[in-house]
PDB file of N, CA and C in Angstrom:
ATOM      1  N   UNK A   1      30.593   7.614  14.047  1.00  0.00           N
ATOM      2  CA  UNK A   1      30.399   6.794  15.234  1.00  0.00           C
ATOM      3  C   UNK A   1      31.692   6.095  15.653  1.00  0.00           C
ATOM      4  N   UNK A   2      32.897   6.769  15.372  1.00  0.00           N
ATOM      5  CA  UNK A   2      33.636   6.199  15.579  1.00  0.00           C
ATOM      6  C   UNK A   2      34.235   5.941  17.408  1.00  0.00           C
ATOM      7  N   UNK A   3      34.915   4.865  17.679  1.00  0.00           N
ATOM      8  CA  UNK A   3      34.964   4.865  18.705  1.00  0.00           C
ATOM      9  C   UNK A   3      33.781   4.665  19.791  1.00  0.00           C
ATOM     10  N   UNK A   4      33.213   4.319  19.687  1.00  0.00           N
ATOM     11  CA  UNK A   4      31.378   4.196  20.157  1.00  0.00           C
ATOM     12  C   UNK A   4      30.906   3.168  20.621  1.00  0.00           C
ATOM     13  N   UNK A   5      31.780   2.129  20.986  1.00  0.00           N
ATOM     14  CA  UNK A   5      31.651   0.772  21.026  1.00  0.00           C
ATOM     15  C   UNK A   5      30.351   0.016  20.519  1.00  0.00           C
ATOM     16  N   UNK A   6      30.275   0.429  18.987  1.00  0.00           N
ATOM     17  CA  UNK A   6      28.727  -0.178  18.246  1.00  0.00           C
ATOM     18  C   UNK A   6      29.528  -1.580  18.277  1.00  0.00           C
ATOM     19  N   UNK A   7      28.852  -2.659  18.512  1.00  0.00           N
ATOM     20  CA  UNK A   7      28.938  -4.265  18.173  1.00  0.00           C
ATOM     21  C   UNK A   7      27.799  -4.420  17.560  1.00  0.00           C
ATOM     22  N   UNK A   8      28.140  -6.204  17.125  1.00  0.00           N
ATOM     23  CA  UNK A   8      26.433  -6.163  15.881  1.00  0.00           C
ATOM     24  C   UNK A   8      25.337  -6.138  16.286  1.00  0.00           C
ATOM     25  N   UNK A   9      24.881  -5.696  17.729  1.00  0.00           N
ATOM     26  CA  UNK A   9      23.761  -5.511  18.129  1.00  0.00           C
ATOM     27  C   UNK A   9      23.435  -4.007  17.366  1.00  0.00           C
ATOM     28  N   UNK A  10      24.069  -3.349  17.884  1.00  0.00           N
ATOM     29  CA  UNK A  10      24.347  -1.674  17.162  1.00  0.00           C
ATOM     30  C   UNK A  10      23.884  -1.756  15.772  1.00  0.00           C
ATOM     31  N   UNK A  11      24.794  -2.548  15.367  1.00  0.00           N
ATOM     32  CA  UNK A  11      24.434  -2.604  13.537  1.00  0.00           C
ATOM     33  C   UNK A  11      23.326  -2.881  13.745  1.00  0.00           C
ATOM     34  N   UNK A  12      22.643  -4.052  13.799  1.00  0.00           N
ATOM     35  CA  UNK A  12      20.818  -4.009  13.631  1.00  0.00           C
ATOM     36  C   UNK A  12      20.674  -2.787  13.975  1.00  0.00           C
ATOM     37  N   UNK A  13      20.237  -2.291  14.984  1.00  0.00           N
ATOM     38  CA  UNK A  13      19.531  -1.063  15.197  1.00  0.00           C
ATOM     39  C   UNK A  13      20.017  -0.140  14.452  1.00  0.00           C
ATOM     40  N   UNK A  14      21.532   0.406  13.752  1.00  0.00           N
ATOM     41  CA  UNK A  14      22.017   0.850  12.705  1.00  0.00           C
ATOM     42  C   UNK A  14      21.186   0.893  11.212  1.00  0.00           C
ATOM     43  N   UNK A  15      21.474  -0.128  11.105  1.00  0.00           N
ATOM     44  CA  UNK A  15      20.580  -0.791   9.896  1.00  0.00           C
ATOM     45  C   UNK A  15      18.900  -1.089   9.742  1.00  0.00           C
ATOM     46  N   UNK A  16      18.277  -1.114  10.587  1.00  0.00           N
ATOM     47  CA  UNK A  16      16.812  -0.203  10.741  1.00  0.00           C
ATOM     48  C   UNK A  16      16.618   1.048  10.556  1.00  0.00           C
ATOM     49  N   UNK A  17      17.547   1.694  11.731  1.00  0.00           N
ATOM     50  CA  UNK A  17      17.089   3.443  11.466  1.00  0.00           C
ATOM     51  C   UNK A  17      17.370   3.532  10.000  1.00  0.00           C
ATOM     52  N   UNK A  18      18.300   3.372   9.262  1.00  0.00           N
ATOM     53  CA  UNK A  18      18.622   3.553   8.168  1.00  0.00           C
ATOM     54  C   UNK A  18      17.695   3.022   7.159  1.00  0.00           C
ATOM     55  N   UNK A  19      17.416   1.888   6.733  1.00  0.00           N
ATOM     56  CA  UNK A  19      16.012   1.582   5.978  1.00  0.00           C
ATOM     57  C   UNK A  19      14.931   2.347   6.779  1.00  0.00           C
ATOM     58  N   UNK A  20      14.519   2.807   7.873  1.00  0.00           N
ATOM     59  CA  UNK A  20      13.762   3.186   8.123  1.00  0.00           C
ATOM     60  C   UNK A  20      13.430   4.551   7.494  1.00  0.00           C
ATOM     61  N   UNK A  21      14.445   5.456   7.998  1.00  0.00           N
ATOM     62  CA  UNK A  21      14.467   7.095   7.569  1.00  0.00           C
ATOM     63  C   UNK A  21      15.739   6.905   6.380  1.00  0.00           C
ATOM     64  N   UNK A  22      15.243   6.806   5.307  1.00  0.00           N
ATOM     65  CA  UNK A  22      16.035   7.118   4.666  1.00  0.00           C
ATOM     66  C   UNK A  22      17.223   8.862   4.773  1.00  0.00           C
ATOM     67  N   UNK A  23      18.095   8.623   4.261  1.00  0.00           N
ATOM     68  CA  UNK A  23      18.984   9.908   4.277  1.00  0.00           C
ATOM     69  C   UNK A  23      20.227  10.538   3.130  1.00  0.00           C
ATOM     70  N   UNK A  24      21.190  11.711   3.783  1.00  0.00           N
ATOM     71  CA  UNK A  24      21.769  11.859   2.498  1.00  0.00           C
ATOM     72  C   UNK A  24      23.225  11.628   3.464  1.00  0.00           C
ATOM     73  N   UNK A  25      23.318  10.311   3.970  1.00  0.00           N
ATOM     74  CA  UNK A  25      24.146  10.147   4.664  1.00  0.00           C
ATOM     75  C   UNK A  25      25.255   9.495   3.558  1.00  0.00           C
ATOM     76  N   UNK A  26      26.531   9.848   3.857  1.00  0.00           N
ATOM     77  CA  UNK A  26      27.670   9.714   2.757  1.00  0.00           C
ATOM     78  C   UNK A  26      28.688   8.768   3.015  1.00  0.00           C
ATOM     79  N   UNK A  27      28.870   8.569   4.475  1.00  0.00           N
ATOM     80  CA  UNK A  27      30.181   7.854   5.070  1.00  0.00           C
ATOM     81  C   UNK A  27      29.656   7.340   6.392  1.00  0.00           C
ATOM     82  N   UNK A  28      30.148   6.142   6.677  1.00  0.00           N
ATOM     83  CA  UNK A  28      29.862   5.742   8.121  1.00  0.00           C
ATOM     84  C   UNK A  28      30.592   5.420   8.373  1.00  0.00           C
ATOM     85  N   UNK A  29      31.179   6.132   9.793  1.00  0.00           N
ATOM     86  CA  UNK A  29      33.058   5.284   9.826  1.00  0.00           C
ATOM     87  C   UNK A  29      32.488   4.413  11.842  1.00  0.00           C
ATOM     88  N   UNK A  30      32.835   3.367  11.586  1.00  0.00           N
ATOM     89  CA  UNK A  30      32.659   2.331  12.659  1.00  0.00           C
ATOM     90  C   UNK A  30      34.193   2.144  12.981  1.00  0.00           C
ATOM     91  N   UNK A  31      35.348   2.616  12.827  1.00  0.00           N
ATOM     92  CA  UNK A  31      36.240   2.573  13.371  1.00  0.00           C
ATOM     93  C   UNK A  31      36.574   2.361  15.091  1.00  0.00           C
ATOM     94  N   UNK A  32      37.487   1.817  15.602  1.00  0.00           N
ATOM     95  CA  UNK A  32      37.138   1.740  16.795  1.00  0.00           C
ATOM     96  C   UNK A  32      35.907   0.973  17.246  1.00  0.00           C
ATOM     97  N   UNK A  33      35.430  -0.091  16.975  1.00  0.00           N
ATOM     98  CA  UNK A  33      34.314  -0.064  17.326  1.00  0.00           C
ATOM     99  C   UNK A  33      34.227  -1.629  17.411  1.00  0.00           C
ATOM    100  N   UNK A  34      33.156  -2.334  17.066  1.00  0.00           N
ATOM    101  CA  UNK A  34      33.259  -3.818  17.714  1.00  0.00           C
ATOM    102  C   UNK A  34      32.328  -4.718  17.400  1.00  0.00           C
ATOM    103  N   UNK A  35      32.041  -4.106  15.784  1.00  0.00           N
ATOM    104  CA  UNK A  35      30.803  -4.552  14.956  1.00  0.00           C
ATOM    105  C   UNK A  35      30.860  -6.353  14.772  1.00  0.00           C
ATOM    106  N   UNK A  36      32.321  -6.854  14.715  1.00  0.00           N
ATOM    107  CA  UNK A  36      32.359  -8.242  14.064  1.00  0.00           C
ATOM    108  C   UNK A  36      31.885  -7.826  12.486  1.00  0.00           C
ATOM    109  N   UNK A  37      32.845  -9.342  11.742  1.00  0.00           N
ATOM    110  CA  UNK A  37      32.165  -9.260  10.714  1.00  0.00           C
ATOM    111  C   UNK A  37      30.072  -9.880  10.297  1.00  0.00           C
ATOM    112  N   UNK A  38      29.849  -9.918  11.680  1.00  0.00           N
ATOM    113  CA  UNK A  38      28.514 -10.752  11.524  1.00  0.00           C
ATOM    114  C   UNK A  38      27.693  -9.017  11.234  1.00  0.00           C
ATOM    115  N   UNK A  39      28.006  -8.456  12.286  1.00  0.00           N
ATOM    116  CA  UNK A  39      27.426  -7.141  12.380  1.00  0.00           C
ATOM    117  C   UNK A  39      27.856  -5.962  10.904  1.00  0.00           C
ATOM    118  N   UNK A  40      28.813  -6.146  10.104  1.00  0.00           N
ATOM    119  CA  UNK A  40      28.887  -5.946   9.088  1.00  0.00           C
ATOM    120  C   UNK A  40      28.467  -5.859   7.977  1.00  0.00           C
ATOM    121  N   UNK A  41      28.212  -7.570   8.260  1.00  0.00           N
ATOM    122  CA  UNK A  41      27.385  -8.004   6.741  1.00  0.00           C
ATOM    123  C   UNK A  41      25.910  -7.325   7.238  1.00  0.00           C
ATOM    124  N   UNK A  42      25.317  -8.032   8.383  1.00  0.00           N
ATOM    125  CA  UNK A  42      24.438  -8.018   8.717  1.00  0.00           C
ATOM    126  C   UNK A  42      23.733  -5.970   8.241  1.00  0.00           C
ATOM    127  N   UNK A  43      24.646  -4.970   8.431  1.00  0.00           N
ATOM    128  CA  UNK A  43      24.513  -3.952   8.228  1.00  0.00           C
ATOM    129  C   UNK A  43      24.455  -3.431   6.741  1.00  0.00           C
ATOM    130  N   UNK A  44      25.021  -4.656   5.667  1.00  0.00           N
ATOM    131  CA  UNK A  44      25.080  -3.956   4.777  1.00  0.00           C
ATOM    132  C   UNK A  44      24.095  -4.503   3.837  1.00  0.00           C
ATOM    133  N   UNK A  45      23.536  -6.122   4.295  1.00  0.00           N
ATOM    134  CA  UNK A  45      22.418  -6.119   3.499  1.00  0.00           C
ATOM    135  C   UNK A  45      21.453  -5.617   3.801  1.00  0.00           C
ATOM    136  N   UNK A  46      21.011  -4.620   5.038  1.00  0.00           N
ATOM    137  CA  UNK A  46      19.990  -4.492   5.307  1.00  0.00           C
ATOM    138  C   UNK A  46      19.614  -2.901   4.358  1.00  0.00           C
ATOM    139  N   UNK A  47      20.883  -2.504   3.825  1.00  0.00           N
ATOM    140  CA  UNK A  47      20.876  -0.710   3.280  1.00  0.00           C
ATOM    141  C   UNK A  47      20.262  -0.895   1.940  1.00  0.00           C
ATOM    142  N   UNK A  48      19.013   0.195   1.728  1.00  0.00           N
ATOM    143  CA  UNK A  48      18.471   0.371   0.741  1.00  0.00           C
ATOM    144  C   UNK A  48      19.357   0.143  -0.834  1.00  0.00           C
ATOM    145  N   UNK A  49      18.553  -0.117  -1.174  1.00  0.00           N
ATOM    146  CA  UNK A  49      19.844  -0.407  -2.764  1.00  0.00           C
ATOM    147  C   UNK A  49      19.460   1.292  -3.195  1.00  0.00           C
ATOM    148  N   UNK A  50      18.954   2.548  -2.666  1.00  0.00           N
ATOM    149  CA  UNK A  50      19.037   3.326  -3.193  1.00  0.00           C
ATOM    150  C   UNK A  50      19.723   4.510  -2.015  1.00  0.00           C
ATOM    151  N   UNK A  51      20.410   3.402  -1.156  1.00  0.00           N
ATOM    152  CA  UNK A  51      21.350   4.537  -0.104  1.00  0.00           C
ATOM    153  C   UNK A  51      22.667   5.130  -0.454  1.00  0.00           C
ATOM    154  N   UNK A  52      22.598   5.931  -0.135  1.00  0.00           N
ATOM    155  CA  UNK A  52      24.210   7.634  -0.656  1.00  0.00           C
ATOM    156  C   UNK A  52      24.976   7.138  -0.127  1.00  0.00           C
ATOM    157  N   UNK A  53      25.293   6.201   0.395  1.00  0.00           N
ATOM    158  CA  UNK A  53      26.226   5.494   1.354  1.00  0.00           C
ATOM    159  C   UNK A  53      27.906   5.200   0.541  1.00  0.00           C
ATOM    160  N   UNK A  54      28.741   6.090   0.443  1.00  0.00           N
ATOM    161  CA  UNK A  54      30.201   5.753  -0.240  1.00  0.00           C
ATOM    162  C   UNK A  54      30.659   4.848   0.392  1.00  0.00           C
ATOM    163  N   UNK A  55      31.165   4.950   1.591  1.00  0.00           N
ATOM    164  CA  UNK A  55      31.589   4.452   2.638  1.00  0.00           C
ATOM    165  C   UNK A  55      31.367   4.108   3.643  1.00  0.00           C
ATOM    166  N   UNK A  56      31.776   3.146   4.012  1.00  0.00           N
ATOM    167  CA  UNK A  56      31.355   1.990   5.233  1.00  0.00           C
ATOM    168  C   UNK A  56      32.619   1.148   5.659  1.00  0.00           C
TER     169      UNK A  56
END
């Protein structure tokens, strides 16, 4: 999603689909993008403690 202009609104909805449908997703690159650190955190407590997630 890089370049995508996600801000931390994005992340919530990020961070739903993701607890929602779990996946075998490996990397999420938000580069370019306009998360803030609110939308950050906010994204990373919301990830399953059993998500494939390396990178973020």
């Amino acid at each position: 999603l890089s370049g995508c202009m996600v801000t931390e609104e994005g992340c919530g909805y990020l961070s739903s689909a993701l607890s929602l449908n779990p996946s075998h997703l490996r990397e999420l690159d938000l580069s370019y993008n306009h998360p803030d650190d609110s939308g950050v955190k906010l994204l990373s407590e919301k990830l399953d403690p059993k998500c494939t997630l390396d990178k973020l």
